[in-house]
PDB file of N, CA and C in Angstrom:
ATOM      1  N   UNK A   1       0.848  -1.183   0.000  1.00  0.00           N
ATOM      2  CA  UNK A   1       0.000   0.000   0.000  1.00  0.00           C
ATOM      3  C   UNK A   1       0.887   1.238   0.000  1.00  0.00           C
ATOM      4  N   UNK A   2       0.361   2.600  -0.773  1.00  0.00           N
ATOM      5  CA  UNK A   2       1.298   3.497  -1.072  1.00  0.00           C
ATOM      6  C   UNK A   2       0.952   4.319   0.267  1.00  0.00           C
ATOM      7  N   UNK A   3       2.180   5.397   0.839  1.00  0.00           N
ATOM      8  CA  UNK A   3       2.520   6.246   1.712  1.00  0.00           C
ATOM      9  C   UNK A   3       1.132   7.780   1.312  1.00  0.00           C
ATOM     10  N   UNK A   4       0.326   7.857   2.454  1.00  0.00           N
ATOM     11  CA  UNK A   4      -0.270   8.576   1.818  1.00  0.00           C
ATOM     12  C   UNK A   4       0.063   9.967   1.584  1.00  0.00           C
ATOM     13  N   UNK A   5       0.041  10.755   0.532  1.00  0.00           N
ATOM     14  CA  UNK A   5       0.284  11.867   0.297  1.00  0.00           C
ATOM     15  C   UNK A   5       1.583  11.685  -0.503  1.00  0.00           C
ATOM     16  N   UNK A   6       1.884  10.839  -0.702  1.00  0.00           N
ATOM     17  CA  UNK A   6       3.077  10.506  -2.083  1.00  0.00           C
ATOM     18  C   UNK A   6       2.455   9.928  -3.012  1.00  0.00           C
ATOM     19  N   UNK A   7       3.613  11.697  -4.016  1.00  0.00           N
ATOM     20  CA  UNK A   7       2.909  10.714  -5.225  1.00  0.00           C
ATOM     21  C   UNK A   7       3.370   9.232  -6.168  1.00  0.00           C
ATOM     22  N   UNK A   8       2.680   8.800  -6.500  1.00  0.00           N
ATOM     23  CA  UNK A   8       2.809   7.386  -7.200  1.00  0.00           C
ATOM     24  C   UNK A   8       3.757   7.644  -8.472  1.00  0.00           C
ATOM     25  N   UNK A   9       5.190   7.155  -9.058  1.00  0.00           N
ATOM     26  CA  UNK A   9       5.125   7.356 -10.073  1.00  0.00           C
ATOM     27  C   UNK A   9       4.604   6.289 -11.254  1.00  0.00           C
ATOM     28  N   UNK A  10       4.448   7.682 -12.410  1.00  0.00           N
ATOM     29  CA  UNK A  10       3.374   6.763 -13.115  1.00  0.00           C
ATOM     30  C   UNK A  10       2.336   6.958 -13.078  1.00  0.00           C
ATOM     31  N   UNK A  11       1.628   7.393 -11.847  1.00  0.00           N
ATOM     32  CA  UNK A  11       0.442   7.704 -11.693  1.00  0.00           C
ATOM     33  C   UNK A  11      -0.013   8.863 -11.378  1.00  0.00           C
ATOM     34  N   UNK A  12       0.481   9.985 -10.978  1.00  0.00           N
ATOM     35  CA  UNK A  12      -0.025  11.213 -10.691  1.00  0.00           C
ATOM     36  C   UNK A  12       1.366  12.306 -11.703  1.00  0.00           C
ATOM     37  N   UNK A  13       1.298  13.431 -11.677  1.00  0.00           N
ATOM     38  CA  UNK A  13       1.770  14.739 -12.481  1.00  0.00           C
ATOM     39  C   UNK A  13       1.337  14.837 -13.852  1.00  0.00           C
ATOM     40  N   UNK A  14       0.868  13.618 -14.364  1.00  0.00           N
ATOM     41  CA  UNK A  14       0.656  14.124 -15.750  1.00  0.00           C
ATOM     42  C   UNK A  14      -1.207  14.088 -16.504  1.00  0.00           C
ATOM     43  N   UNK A  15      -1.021  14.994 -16.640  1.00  0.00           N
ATOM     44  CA  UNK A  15      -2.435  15.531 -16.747  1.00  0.00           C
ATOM     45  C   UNK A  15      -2.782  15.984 -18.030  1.00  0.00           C
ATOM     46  N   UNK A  16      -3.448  15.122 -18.841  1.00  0.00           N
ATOM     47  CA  UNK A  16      -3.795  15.230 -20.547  1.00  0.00           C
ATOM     48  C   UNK A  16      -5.090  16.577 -20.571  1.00  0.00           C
ATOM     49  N   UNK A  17      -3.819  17.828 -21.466  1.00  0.00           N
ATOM     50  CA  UNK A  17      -5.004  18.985 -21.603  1.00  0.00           C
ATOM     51  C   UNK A  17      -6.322  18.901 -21.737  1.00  0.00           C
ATOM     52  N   UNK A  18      -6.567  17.373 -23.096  1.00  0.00           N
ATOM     53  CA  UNK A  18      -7.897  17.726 -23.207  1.00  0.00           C
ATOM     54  C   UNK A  18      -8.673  16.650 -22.538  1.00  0.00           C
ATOM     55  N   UNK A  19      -8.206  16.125 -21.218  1.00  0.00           N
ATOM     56  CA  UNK A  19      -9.519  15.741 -20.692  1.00  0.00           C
ATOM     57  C   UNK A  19      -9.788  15.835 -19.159  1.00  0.00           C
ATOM     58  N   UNK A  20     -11.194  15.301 -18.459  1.00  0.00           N
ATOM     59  CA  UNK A  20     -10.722  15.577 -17.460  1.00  0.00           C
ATOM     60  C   UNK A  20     -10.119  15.300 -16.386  1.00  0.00           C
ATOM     61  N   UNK A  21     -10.317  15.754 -15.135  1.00  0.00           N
ATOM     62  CA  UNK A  21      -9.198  15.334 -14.301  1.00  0.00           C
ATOM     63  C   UNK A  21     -10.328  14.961 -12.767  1.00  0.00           C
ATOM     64  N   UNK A  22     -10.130  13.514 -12.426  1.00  0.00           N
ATOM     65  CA  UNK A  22     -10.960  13.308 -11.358  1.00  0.00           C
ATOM     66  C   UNK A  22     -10.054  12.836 -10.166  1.00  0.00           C
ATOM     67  N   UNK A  23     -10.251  13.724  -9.520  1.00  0.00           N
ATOM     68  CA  UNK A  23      -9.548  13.026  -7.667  1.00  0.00           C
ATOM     69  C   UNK A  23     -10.352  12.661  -7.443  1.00  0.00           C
ATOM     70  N   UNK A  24     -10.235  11.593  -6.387  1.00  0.00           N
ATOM     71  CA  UNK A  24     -10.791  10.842  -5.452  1.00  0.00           C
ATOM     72  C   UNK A  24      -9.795  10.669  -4.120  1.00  0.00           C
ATOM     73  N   UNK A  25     -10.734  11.094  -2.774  1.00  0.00           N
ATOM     74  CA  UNK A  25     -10.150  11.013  -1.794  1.00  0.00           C
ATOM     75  C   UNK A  25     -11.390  10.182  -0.766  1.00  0.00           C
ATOM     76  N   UNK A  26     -10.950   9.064  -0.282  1.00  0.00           N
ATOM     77  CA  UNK A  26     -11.562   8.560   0.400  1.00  0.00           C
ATOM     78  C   UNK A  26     -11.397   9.238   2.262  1.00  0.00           C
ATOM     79  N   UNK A  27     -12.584   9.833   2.550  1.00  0.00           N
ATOM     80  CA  UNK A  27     -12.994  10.128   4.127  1.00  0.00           C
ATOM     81  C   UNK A  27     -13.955   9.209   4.716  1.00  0.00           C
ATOM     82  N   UNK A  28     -12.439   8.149   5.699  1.00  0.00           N
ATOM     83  CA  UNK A  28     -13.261   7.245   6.451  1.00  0.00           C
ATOM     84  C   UNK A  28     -14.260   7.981   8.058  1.00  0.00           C
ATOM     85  N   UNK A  29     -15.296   7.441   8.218  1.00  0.00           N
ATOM     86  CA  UNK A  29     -16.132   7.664   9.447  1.00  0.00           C
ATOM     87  C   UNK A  29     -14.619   7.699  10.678  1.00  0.00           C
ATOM     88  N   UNK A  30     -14.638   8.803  11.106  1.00  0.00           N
ATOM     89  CA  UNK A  30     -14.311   9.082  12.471  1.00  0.00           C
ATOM     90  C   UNK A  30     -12.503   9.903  12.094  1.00  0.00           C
ATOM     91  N   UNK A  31     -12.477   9.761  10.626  1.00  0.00           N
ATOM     92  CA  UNK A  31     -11.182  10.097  10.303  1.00  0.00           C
ATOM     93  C   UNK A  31     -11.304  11.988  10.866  1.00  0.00           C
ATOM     94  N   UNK A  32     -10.391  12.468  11.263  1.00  0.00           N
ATOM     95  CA  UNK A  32     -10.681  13.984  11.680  1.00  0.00           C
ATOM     96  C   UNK A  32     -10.736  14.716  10.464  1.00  0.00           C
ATOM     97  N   UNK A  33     -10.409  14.505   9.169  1.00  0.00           N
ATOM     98  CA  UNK A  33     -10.418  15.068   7.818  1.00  0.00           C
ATOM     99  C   UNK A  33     -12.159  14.937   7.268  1.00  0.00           C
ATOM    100  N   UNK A  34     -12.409  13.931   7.641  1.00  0.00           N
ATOM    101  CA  UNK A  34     -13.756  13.954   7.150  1.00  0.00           C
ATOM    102  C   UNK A  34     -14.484  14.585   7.866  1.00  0.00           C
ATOM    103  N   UNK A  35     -14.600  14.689   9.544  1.00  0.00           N
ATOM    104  CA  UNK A  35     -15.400  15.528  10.461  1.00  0.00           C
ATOM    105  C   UNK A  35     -15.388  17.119   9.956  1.00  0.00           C
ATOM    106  N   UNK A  36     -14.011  17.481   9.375  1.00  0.00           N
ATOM    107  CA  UNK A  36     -13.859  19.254   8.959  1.00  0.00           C
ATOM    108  C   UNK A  36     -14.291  19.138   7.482  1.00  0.00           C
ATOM    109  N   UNK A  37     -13.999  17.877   6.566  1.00  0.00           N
ATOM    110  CA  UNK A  37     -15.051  18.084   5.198  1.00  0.00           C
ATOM    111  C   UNK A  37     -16.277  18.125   5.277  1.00  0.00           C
ATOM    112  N   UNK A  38     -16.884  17.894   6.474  1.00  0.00           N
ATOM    113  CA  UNK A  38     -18.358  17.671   6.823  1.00  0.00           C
ATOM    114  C   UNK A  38     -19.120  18.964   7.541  1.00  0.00           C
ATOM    115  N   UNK A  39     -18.391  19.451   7.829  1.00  0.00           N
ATOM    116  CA  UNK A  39     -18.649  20.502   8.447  1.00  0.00           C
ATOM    117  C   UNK A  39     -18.476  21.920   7.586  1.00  0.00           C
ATOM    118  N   UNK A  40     -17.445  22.194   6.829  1.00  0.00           N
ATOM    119  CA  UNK A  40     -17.330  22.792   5.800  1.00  0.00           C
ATOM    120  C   UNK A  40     -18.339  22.631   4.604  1.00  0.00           C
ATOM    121  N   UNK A  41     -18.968  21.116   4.151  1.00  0.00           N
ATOM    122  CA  UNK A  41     -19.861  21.651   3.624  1.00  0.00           C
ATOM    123  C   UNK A  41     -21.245  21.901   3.893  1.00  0.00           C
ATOM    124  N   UNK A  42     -21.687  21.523   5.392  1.00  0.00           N
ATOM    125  CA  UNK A  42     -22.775  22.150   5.830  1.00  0.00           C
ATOM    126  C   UNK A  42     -22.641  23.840   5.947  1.00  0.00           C
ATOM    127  N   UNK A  43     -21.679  24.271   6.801  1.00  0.00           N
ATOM    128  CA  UNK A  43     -21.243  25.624   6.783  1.00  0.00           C
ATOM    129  C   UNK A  43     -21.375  26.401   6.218  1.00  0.00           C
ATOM    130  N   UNK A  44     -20.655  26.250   4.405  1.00  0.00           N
ATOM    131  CA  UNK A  44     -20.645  26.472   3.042  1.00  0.00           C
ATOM    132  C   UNK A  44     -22.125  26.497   2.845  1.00  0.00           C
ATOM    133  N   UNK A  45     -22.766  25.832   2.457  1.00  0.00           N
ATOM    134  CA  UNK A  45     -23.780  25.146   2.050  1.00  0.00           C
ATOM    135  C   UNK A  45     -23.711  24.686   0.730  1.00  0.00           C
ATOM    136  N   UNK A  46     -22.622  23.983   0.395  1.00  0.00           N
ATOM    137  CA  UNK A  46     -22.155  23.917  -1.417  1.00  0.00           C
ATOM    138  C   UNK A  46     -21.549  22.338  -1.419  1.00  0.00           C
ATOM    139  N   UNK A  47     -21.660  21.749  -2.174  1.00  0.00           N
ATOM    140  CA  UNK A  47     -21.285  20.548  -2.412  1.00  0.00           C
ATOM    141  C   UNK A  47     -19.805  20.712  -1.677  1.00  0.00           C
ATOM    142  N   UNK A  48     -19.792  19.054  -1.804  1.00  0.00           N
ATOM    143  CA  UNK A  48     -18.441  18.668  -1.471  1.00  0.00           C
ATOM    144  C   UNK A  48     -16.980  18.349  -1.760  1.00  0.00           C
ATOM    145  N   UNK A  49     -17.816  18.570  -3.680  1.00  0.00           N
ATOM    146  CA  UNK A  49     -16.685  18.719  -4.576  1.00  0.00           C
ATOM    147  C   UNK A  49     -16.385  20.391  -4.615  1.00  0.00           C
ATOM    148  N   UNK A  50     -17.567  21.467  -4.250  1.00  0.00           N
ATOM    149  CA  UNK A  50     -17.075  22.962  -4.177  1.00  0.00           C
ATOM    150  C   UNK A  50     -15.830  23.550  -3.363  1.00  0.00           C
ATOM    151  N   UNK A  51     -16.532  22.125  -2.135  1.00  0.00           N
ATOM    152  CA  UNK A  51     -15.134  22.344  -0.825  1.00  0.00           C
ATOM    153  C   UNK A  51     -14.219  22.065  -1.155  1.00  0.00           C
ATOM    154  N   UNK A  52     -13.490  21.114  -2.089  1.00  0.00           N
ATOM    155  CA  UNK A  52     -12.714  20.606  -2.310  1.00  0.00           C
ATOM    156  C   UNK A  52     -11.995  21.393  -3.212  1.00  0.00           C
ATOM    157  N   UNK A  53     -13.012  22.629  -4.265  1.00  0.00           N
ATOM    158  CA  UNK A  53     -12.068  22.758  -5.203  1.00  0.00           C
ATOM    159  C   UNK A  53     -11.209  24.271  -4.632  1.00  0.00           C
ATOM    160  N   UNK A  54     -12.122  24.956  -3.343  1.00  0.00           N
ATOM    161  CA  UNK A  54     -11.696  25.687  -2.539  1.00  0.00           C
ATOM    162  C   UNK A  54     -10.990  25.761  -1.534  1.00  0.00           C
ATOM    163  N   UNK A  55     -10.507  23.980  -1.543  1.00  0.00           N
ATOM    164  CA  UNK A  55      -9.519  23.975  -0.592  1.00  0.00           C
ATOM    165  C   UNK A  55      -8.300  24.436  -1.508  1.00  0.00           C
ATOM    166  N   UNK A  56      -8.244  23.722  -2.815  1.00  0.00           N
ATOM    167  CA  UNK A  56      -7.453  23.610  -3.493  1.00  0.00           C
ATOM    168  C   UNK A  56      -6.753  25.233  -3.894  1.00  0.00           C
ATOM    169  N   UNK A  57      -7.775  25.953  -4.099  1.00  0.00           N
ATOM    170  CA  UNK A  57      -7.528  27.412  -4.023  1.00  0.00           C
ATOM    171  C   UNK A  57      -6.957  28.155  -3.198  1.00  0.00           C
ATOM    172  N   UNK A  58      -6.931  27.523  -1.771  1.00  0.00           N
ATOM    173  CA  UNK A  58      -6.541  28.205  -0.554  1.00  0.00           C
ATOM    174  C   UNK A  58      -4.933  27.685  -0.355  1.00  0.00           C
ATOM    175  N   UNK A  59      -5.025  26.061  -0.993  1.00  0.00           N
ATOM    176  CA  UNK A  59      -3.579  25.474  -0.648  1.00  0.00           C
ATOM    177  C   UNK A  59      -2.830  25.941  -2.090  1.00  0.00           C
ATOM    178  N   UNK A  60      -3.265  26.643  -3.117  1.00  0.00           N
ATOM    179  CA  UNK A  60      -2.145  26.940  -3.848  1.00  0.00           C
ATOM    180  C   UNK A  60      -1.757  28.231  -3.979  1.00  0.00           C
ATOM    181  N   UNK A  61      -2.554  28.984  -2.891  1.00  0.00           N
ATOM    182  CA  UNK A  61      -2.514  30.749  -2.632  1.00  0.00           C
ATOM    183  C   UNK A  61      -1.434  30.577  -1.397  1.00  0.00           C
ATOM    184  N   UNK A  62      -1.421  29.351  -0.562  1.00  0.00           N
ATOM    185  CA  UNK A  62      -0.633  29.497   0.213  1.00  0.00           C
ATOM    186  C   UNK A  62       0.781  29.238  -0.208  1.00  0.00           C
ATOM    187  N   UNK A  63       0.909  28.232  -1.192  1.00  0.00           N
ATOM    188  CA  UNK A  63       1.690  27.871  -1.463  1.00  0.00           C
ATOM    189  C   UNK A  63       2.723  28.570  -2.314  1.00  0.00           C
ATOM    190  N   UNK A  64       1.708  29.557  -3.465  1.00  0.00           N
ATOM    191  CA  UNK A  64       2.883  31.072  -4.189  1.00  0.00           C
ATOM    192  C   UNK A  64       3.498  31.601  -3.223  1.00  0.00           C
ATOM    193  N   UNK A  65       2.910  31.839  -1.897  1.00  0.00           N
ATOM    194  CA  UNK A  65       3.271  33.105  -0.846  1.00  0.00           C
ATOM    195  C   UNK A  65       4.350  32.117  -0.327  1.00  0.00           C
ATOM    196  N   UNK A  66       4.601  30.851  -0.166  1.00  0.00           N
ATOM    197  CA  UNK A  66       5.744  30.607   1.006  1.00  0.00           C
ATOM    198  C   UNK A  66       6.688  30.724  -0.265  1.00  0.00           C
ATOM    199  N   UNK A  67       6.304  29.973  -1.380  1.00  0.00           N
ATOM    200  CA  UNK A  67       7.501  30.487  -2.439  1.00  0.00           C
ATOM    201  C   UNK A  67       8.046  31.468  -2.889  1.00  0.00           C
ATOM    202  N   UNK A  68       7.041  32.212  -3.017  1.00  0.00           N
ATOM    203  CA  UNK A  68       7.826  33.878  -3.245  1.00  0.00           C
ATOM    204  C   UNK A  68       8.729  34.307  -1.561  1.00  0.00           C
ATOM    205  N   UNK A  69       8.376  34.103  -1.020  1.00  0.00           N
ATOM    206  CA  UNK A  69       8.799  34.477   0.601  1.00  0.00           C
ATOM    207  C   UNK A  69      10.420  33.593   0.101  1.00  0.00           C
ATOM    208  N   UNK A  70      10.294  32.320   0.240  1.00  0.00           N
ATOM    209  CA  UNK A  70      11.775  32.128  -0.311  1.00  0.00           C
ATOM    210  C   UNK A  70      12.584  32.228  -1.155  1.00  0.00           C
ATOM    211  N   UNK A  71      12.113  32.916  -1.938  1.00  0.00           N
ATOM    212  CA  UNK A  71      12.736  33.291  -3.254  1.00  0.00           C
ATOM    213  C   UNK A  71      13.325  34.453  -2.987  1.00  0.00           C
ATOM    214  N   UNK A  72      12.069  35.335  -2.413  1.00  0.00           N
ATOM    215  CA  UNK A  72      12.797  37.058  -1.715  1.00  0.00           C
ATOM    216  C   UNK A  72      14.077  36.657  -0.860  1.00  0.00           C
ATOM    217  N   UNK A  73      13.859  35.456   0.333  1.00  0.00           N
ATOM    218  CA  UNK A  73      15.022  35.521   0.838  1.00  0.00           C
ATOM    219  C   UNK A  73      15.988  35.105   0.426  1.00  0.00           C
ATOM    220  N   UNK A  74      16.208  34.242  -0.276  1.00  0.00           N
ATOM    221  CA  UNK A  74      17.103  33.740  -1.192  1.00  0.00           C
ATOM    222  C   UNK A  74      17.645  35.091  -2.233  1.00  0.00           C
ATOM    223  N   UNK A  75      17.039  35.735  -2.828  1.00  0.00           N
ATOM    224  CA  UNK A  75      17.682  36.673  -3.433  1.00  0.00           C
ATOM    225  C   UNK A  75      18.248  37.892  -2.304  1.00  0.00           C
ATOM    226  N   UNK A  76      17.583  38.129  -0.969  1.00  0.00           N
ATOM    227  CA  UNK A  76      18.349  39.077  -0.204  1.00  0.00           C
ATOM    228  C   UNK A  76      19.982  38.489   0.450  1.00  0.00           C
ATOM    229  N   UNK A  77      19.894  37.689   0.755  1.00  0.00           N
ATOM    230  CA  UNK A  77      21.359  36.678   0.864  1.00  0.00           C
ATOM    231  C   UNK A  77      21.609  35.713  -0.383  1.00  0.00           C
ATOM    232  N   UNK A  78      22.329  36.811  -0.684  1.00  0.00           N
ATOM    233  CA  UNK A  78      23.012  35.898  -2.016  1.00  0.00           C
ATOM    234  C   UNK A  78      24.658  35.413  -1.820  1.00  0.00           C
ATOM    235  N   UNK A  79      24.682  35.553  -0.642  1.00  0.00           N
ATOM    236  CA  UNK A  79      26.088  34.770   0.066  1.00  0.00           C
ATOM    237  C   UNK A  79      25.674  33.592   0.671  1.00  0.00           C
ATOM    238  N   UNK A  80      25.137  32.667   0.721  1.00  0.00           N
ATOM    239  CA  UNK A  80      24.476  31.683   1.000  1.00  0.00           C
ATOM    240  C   UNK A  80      23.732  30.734  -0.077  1.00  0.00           C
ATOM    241  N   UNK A  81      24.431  31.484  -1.710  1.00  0.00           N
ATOM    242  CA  UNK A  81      23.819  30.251  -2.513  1.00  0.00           C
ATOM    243  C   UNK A  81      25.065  29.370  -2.731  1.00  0.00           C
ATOM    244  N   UNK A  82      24.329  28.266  -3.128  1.00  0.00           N
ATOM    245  CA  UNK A  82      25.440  26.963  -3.457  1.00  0.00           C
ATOM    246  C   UNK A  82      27.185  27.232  -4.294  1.00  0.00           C
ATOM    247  N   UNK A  83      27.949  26.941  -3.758  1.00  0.00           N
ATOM    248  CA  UNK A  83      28.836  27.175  -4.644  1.00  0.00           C
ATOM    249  C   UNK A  83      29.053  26.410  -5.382  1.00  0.00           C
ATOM    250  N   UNK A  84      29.915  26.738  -7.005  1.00  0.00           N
ATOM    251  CA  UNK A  84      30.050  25.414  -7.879  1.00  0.00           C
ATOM    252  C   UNK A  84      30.596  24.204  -7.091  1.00  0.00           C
ATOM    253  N   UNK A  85      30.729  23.083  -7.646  1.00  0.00           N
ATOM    254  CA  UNK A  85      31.855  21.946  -7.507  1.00  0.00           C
ATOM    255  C   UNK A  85      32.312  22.014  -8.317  1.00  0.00           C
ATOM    256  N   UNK A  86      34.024  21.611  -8.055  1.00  0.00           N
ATOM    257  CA  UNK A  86      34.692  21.367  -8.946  1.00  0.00           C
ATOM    258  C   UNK A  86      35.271  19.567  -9.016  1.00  0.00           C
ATOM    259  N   UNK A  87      35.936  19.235  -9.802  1.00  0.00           N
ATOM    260  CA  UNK A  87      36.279  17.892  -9.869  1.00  0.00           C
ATOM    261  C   UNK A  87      36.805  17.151 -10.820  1.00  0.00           C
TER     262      UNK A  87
END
């Protein structure tokens, strides 16, 4: 059985433009992920694929900002990038 939250290779990154694209995430009874998907979409009041595609929105807004954040710091110390190897 695969490690969850790794991806499979072979099986996940590649994504054919023209068709579509279906996740599936199984939320077992009592799992704490399913209690906050459950609650989010009563809350919401919007399906559960809406929640899902707004999580997705929230985790890749977070995800520009920690990257740009390291990128800024990475370009303010530029004495701290890799030096060549030689050999």
């Amino acid at each position: 059985m695969a490690v969850r939250g790794r991806q499979q290779p072979g099986r996940t990154g590649v994504f054919p433009a023209g068709e579509p694209v279906r996740a599936t995430v199984m939320l077992k009874p009592g799992d704490h992920v399913r209690r906050l998907y459950e609650e989010l979409v009563q809350d919401m009041g919007v399906s559960g694929a809406e929640v899902l595609r707004e999580a997705l929105i929230e985790l890749h807004r977070r995800e520009a900002r920690r990257k740009a954040r390291r990128n800024a710091a990475a370009a303010a110390s530029p004495h701290e990038q890799e030096l060549p190897q030689t050999g």
